[in-house]
PDB file of N, CA and C in Angstrom:
ATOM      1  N   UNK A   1     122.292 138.565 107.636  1.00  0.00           N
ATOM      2  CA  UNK A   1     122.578 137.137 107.710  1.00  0.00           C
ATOM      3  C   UNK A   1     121.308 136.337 107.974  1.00  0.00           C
ATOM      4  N   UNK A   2     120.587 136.476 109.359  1.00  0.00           N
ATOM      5  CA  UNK A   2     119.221 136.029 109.331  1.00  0.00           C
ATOM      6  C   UNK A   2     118.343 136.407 108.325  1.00  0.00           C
ATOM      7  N   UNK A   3     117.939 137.350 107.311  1.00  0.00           N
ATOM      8  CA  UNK A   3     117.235 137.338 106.301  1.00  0.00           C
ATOM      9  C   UNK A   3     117.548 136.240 105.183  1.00  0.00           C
ATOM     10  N   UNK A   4     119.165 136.568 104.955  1.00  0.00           N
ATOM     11  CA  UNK A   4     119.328 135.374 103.800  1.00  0.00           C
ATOM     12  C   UNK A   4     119.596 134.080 104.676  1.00  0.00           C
ATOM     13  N   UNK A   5     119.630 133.273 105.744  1.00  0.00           N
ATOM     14  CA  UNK A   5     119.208 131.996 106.267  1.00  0.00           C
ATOM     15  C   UNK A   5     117.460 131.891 105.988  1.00  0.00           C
ATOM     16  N   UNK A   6     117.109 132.738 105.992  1.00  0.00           N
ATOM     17  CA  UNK A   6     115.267 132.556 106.356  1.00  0.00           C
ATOM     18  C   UNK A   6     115.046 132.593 104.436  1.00  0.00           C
ATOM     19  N   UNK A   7     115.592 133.014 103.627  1.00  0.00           N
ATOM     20  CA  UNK A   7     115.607 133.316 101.954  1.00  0.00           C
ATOM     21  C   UNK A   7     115.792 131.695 101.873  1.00  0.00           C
ATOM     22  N   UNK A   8     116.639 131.336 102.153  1.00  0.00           N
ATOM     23  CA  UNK A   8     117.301 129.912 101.640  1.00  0.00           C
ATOM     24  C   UNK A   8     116.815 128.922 102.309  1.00  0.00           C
ATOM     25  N   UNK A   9     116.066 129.250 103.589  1.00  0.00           N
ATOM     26  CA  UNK A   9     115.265 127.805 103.743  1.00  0.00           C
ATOM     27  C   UNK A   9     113.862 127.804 103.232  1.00  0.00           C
ATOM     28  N   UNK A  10     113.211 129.296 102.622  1.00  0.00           N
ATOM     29  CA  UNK A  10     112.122 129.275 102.090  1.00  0.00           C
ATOM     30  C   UNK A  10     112.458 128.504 100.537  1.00  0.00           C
ATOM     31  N   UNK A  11     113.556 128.802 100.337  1.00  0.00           N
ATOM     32  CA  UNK A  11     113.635 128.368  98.665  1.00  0.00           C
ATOM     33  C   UNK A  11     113.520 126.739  98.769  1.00  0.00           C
ATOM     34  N   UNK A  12     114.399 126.298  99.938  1.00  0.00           N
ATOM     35  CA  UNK A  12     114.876 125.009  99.709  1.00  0.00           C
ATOM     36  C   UNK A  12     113.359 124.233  99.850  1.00  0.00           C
ATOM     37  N   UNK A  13     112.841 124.801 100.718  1.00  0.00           N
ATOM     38  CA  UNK A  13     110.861 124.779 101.293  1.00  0.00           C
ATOM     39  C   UNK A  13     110.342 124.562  99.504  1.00  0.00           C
ATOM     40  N   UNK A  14     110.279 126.080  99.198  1.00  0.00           N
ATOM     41  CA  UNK A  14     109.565 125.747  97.754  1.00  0.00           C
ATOM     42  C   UNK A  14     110.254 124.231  96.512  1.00  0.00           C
ATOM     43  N   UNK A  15     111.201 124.309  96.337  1.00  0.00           N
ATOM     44  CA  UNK A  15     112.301 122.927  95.754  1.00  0.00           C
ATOM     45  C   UNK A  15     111.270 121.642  96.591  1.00  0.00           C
ATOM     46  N   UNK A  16     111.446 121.256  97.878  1.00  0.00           N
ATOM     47  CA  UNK A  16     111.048 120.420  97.802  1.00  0.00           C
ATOM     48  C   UNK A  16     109.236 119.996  97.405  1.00  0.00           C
ATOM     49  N   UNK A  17     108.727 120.983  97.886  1.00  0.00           N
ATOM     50  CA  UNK A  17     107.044 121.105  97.357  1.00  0.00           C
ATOM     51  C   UNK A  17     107.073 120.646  96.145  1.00  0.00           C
ATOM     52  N   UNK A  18     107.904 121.489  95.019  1.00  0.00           N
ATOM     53  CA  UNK A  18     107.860 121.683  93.458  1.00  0.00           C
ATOM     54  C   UNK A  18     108.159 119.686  93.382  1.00  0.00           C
ATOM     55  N   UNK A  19     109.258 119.537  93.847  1.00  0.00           N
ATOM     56  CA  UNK A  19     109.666 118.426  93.717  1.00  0.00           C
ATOM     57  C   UNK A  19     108.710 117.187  93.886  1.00  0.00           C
ATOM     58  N   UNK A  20     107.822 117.420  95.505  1.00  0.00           N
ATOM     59  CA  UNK A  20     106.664 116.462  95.511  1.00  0.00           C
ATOM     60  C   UNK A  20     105.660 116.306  94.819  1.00  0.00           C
ATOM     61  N   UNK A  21     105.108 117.569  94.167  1.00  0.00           N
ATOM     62  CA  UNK A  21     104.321 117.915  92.756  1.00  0.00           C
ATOM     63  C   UNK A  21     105.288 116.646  91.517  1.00  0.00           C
ATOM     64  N   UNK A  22     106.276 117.022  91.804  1.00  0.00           N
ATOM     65  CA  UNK A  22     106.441 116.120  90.181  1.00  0.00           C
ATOM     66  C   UNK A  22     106.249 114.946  90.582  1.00  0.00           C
ATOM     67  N   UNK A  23     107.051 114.183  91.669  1.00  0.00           N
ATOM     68  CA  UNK A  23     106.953 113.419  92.096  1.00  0.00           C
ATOM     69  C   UNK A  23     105.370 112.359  91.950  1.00  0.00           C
ATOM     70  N   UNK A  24     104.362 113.123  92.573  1.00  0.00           N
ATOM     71  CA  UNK A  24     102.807 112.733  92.532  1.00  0.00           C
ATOM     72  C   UNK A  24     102.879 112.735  91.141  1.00  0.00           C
ATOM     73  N   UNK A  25     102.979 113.578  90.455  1.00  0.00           N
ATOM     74  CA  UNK A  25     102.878 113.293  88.830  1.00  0.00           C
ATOM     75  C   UNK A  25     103.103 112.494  88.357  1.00  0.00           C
ATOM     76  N   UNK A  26     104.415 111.903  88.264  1.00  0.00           N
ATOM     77  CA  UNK A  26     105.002 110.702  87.829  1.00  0.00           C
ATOM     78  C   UNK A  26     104.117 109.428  88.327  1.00  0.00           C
ATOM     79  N   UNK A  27     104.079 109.129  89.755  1.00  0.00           N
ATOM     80  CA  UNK A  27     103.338 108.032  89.923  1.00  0.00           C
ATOM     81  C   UNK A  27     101.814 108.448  89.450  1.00  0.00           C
ATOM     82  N   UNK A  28     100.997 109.359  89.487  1.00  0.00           N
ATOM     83  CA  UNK A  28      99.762 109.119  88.524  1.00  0.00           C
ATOM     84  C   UNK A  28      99.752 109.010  87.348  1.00  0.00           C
ATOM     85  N   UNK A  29     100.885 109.312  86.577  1.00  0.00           N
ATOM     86  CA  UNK A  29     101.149 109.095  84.720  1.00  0.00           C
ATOM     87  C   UNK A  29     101.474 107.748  85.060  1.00  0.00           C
ATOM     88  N   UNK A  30     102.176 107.073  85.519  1.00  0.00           N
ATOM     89  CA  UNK A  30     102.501 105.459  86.081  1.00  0.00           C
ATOM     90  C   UNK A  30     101.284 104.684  86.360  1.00  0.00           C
ATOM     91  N   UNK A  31     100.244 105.596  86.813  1.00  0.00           N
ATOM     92  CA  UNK A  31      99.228 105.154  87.421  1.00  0.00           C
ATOM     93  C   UNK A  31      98.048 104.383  86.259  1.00  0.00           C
ATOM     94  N   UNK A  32      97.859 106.052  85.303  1.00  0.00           N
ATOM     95  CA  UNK A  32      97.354 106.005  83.832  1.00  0.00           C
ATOM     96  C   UNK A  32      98.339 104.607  82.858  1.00  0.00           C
ATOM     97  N   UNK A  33      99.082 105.236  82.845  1.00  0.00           N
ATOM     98  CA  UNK A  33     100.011 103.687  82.032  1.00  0.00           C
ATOM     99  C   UNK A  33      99.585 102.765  82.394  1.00  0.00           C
ATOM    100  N   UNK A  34      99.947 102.341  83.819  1.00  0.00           N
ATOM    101  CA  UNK A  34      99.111 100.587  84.682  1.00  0.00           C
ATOM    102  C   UNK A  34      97.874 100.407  84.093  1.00  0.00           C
ATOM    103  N   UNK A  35      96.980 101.307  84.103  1.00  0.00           N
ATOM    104  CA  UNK A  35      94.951 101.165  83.595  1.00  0.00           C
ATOM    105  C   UNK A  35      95.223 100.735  82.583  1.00  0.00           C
ATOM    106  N   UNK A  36      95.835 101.683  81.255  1.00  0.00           N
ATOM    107  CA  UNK A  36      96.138 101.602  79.970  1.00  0.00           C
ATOM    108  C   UNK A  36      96.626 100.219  79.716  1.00  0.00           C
ATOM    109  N   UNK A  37      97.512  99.974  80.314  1.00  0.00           N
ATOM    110  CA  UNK A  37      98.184  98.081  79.800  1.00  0.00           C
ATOM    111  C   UNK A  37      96.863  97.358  80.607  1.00  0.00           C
ATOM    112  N   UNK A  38      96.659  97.278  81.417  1.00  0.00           N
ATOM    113  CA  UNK A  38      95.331  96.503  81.940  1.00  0.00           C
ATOM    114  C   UNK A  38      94.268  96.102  80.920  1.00  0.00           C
ATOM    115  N   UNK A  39      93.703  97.297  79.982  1.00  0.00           N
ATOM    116  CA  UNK A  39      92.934  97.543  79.645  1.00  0.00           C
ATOM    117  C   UNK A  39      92.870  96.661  78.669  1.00  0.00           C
ATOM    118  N   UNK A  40      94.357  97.075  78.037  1.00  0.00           N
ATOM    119  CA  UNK A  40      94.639  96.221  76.085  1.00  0.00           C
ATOM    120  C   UNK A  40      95.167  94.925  76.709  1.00  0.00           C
ATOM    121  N   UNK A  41      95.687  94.248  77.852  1.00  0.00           N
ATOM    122  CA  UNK A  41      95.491  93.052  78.401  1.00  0.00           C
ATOM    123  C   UNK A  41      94.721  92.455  78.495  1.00  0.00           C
ATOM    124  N   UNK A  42      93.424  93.320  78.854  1.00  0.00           N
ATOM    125  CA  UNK A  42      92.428  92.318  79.085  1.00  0.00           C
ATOM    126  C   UNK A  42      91.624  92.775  77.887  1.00  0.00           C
ATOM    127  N   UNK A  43      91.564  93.178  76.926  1.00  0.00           N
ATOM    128  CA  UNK A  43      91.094  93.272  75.361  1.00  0.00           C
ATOM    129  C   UNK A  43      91.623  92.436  74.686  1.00  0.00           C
ATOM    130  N   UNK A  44      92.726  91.875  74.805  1.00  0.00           N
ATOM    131  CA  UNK A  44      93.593  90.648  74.337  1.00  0.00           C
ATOM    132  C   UNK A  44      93.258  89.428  74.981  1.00  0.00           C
ATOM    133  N   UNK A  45      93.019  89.169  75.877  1.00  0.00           N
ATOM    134  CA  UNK A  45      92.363  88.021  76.175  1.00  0.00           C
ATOM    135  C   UNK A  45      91.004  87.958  76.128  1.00  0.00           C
ATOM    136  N   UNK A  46      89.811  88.591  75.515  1.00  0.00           N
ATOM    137  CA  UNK A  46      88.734  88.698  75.444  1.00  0.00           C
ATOM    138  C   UNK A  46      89.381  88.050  73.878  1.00  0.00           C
ATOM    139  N   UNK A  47      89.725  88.729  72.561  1.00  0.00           N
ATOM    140  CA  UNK A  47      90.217  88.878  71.369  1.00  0.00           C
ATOM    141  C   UNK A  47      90.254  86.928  71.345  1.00  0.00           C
ATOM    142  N   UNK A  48      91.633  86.679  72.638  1.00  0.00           N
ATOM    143  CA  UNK A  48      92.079  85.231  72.240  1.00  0.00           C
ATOM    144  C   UNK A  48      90.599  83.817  72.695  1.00  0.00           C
ATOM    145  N   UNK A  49      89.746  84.568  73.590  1.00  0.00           N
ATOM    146  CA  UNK A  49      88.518  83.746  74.265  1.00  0.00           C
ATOM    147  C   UNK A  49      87.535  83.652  72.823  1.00  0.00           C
ATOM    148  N   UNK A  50      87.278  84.908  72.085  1.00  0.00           N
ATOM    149  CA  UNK A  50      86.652  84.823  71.134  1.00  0.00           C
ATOM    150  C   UNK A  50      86.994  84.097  70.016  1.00  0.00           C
ATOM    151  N   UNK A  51      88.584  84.006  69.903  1.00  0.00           N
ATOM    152  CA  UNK A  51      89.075  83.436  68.269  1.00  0.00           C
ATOM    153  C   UNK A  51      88.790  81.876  68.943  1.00  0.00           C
ATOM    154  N   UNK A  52      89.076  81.250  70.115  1.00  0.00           N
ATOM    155  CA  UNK A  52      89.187  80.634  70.580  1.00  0.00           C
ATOM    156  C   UNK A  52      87.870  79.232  70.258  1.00  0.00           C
ATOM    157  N   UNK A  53      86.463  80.411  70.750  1.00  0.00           N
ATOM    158  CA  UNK A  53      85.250  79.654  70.757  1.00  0.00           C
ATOM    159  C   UNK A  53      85.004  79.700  69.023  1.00  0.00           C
ATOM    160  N   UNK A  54      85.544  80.640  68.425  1.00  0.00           N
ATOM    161  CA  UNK A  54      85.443  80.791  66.477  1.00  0.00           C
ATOM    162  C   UNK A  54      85.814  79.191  66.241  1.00  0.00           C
ATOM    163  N   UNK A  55      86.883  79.156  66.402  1.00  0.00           N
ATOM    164  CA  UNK A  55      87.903  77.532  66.539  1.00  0.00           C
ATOM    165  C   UNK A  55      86.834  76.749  66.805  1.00  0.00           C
ATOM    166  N   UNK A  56      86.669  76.314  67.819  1.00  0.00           N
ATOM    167  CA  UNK A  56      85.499  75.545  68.440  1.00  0.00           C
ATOM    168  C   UNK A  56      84.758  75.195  67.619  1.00  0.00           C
ATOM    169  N   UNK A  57      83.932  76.245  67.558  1.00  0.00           N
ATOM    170  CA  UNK A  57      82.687  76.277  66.417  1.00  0.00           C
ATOM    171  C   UNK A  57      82.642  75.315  65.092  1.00  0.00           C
ATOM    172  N   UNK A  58      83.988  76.650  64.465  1.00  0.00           N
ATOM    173  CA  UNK A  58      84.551  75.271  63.347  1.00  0.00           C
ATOM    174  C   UNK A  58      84.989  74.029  63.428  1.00  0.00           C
ATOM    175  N   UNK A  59      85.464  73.761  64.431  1.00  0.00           N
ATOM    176  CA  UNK A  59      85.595  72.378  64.526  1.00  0.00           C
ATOM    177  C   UNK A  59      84.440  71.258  64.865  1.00  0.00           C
ATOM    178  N   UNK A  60      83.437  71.714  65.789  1.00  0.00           N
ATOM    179  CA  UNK A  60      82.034  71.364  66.483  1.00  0.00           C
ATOM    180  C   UNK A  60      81.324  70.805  64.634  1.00  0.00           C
ATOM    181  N   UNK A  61      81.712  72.451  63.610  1.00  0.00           N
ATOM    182  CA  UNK A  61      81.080  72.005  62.129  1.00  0.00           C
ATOM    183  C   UNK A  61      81.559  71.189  61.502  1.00  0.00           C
ATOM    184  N   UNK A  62      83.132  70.718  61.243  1.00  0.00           N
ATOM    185  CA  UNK A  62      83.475  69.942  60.684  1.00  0.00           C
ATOM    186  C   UNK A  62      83.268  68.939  61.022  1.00  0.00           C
ATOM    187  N   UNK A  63      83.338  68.684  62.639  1.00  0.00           N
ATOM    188  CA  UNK A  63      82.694  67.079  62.856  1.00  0.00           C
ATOM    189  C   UNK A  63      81.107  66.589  62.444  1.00  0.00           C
ATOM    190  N   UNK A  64      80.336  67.750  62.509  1.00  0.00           N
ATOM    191  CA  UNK A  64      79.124  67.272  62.099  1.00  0.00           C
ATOM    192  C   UNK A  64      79.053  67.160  60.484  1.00  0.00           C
ATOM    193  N   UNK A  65      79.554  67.713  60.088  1.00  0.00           N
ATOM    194  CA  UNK A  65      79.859  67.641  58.454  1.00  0.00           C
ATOM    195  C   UNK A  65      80.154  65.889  58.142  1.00  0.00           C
ATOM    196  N   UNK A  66      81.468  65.352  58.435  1.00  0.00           N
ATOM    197  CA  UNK A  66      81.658  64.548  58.354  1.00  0.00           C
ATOM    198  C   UNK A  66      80.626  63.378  59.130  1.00  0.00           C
ATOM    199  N   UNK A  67      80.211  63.564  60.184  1.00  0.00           N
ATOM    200  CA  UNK A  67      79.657  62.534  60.796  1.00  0.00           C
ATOM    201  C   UNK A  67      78.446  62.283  60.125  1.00  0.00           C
ATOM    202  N   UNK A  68      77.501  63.500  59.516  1.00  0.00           N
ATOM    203  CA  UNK A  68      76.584  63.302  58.266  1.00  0.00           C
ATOM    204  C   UNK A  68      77.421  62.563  57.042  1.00  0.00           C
ATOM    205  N   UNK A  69      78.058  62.820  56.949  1.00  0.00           N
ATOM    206  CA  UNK A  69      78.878  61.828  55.471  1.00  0.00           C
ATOM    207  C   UNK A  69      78.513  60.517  56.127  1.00  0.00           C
ATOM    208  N   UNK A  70      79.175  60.173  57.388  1.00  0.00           N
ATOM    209  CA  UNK A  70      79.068  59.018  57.223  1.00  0.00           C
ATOM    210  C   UNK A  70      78.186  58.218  57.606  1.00  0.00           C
ATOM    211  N   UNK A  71      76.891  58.647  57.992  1.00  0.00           N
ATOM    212  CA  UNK A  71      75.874  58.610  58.264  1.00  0.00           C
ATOM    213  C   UNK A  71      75.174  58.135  57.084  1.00  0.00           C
ATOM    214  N   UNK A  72      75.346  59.165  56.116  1.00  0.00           N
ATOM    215  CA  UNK A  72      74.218  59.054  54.988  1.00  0.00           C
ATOM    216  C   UNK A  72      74.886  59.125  53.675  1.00  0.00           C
TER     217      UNK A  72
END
């Protein structure tokens, strides 16, 4: 009887270990995911800062375009 009580709290021992192993797993794959969206978040707003000042630009040209028209 005391051997299999001492069997079954070693198992239940190993179960929960195994269990905290996955456990840590999950939140560091959670962890990797979080970096990963961070990453293409902030690659996307670099993307929209750049099309952004592109815009600019062209517009900065078209006014000087025209303002030479009417200039000269």
């Amino acid at each position: 009887m005391l051997n299999s009580t001492q069997q079954f709290h070693e198992q239940v021992a190993i179960q929960h270990s195994q269990q905290r192993r996955k456990n840590q797993q999950l939140r560091d794959n959670n962890l990797e995911v979080r970096k990963t969206e961070l990453l293409i978040e902030r690659y996307q707003q670099e993307e929209l800062l750049a099309e952004g000042r592109r815009e600019q630009r062209r517009q900065d040209e078209m006014a000087g375009i025209m303002l030479r028209r009417l200039q000269g």
